[in-house]
Protein backbone atom coordinates (compact mmCIF):
# COMPACT_ATOMS: atom_id res chain seq x y z
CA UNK A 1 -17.62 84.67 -160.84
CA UNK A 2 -16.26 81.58 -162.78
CA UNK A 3 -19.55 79.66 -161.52
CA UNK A 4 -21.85 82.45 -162.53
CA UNK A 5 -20.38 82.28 -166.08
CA UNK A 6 -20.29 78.67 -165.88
CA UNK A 7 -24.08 78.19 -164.77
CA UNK A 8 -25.27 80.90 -167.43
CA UNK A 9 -23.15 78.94 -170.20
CA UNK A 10 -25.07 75.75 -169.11
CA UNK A 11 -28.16 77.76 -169.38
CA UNK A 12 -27.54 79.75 -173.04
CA UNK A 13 -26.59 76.04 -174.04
CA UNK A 14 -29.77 74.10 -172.95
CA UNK A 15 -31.67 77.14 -174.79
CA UNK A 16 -29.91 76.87 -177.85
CA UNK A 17 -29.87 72.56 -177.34
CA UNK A 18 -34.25 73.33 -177.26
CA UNK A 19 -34.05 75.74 -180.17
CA UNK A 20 -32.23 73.40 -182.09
CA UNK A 21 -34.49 70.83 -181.68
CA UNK A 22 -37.56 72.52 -181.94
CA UNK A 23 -36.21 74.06 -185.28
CA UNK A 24 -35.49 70.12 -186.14
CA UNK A 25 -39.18 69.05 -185.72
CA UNK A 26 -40.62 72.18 -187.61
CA UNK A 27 -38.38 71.47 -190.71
CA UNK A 28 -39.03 67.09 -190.42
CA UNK A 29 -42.91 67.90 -190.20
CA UNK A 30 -42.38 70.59 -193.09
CA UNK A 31 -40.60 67.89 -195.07
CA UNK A 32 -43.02 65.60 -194.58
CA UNK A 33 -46.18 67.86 -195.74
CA UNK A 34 -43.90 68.48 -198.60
CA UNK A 35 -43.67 64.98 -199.59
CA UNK A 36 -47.67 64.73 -198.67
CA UNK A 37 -48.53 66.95 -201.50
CA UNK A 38 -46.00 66.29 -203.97
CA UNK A 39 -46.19 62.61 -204.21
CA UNK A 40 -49.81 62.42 -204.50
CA UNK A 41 -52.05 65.67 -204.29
CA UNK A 42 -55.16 63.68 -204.26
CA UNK A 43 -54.88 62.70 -200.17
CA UNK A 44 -54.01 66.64 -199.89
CA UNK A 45 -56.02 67.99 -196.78
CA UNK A 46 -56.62 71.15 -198.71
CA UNK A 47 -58.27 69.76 -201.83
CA UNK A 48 -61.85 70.64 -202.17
CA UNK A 49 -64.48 68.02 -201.50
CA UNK A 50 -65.64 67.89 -204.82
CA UNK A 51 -68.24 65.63 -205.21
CA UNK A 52 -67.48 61.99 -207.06
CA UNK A 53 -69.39 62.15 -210.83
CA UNK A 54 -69.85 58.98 -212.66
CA UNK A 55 -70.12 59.76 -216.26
CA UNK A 56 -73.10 57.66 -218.03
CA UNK A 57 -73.29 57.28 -222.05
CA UNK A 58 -76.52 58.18 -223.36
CA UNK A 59 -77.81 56.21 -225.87
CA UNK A 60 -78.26 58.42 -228.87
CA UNK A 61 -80.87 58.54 -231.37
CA UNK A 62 -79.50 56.94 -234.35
CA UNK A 63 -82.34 56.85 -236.87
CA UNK A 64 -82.73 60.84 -237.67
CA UNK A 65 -85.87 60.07 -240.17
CA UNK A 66 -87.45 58.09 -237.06
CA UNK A 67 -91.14 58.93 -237.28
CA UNK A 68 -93.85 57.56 -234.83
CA UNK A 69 -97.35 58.24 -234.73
CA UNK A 70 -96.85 60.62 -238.00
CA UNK A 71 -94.58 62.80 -236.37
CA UNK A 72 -90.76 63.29 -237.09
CA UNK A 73 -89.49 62.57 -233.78
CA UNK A 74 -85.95 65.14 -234.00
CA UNK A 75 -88.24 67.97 -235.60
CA UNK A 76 -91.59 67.71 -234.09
CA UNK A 77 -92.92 68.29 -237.62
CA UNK A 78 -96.07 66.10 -239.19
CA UNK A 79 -94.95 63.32 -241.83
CA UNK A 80 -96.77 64.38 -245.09
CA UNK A 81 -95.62 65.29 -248.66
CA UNK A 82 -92.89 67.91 -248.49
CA UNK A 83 -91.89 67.17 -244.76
CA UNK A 84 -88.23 66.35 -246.12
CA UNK A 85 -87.68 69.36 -248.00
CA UNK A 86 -88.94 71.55 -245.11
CA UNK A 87 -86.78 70.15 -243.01
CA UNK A 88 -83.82 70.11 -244.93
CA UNK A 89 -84.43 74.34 -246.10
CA UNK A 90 -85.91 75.78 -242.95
CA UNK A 91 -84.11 74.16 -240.06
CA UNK A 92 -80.98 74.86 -240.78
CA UNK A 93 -81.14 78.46 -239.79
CA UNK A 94 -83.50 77.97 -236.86
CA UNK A 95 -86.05 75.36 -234.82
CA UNK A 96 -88.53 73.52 -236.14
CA UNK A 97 -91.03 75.19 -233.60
CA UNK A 98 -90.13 78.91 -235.24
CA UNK A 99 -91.77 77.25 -238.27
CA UNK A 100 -94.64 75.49 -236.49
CA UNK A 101 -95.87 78.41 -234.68
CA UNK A 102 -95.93 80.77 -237.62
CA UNK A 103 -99.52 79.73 -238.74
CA UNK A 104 -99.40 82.01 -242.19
CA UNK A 105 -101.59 81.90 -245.52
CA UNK A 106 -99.99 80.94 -249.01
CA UNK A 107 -99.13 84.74 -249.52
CA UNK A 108 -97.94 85.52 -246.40
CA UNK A 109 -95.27 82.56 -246.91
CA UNK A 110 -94.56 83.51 -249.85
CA UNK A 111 -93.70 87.19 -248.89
CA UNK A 112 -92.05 85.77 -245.39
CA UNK A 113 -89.65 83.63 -247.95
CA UNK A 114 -88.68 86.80 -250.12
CA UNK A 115 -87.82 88.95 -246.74
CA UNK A 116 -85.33 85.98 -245.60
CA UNK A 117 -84.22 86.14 -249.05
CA UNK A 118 -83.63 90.00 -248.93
CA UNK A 119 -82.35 90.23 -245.56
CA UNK A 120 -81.46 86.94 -244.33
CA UNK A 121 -79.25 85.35 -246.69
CA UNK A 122 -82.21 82.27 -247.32
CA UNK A 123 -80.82 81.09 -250.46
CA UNK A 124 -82.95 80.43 -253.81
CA UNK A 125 -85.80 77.51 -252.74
CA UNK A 126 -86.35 76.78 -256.43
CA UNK A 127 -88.97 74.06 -257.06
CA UNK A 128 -88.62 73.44 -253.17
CA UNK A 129 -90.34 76.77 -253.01
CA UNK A 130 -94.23 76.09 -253.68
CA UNK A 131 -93.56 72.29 -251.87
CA UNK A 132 -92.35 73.45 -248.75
CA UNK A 133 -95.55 76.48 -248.72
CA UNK A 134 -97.94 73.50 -250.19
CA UNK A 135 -96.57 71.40 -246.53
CA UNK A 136 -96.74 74.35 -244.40
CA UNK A 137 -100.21 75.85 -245.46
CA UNK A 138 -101.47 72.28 -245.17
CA UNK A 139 -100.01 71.36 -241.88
CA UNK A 140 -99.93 74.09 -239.92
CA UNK A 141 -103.24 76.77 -241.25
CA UNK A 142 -103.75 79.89 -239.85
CA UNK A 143 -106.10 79.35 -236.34
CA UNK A 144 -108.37 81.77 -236.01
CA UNK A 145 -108.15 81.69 -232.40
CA UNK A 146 -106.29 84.34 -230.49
CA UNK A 147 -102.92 83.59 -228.43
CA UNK A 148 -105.07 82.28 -225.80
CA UNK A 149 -108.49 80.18 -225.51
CA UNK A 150 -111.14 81.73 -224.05
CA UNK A 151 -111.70 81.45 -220.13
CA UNK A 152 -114.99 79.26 -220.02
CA UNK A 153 -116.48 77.56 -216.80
CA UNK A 154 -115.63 80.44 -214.46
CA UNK A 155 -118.06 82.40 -211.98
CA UNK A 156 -117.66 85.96 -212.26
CA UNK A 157 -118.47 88.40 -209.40
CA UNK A 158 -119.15 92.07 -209.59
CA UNK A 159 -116.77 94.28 -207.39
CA UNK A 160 -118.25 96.41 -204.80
CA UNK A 161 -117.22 99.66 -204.07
């Protein structure tokens, strides 16, 4: 019976002599990912590959009065009389284009300044007033085309029933 007790002490201890080991190398390797991550989390395995971006300085357009080929290169808007004041009354609400592409008469400027006035807090244009209408109506008339040219060159067909 001694040697039965013996042999199953020898084998309790060789378990617990594996155990204890084992439980050794889990904690080292757990000490050593700690380490890994804390003492520089760039080589972390678990960081996303996020992809490398260089960041480039545009040059920026100093000259904001640049004008080539008679147009005001930031606005878009044609250099004539009354260009400046335009810009400096009508852009800073909204784009140069909103102007551009409302093609109106005298009177309909006129009544299209009064309703920003009345509704949209466009302060009083004074003498800027009839320059800025004098630039517009000159620069950009009303077309008397419709929101689209008309198709030309094509060969119609008649449907069949």
């Amino acid at each position: 019976m001694k040697k039965q007790n013996l042999d199953t002490l020898k084998r309790d201890f060789k378990d617990l002599y594996r155990k204890t080991i084992l439980a050794s190398v889990v904690i080292a390797i757990g000490g050593i990912a700690l380490l890994y991550f804390i003492v520089d989390p760039n080589l972390s395995a678990f960081k996303a590959n996020e992809p490398k971006t260089e960041i480039v300085e545009i040059p920026a357009e100093n000259d904001f009065n640049k004008i080539e080929n008679g147009i005001h290169v930031a606005t878009g808007f044609i250099e004539a009389p009354g260009m400046t004041e335009t810009i400096q009354n009508c852009t800073n609400c909204h784009s140069s284009k909103l102007v551009m592409q409302n093609r109106m008469n005298e009177e309909r400027w006129k009544s299209t300044i009064k309703w920003m006035q009345e509704t949209q807090n466009l302060w009083d244009l004074g003498e800027n007033e009839a320059v800025i209408i004098n630039y517009l109506v000159t620069n950009y008339p009303p077309k008397k085309v419709g929101r689209r040219a008309v198709l030309t060159d094509v060969e119609w067909y008649q449907l069949e029933k």
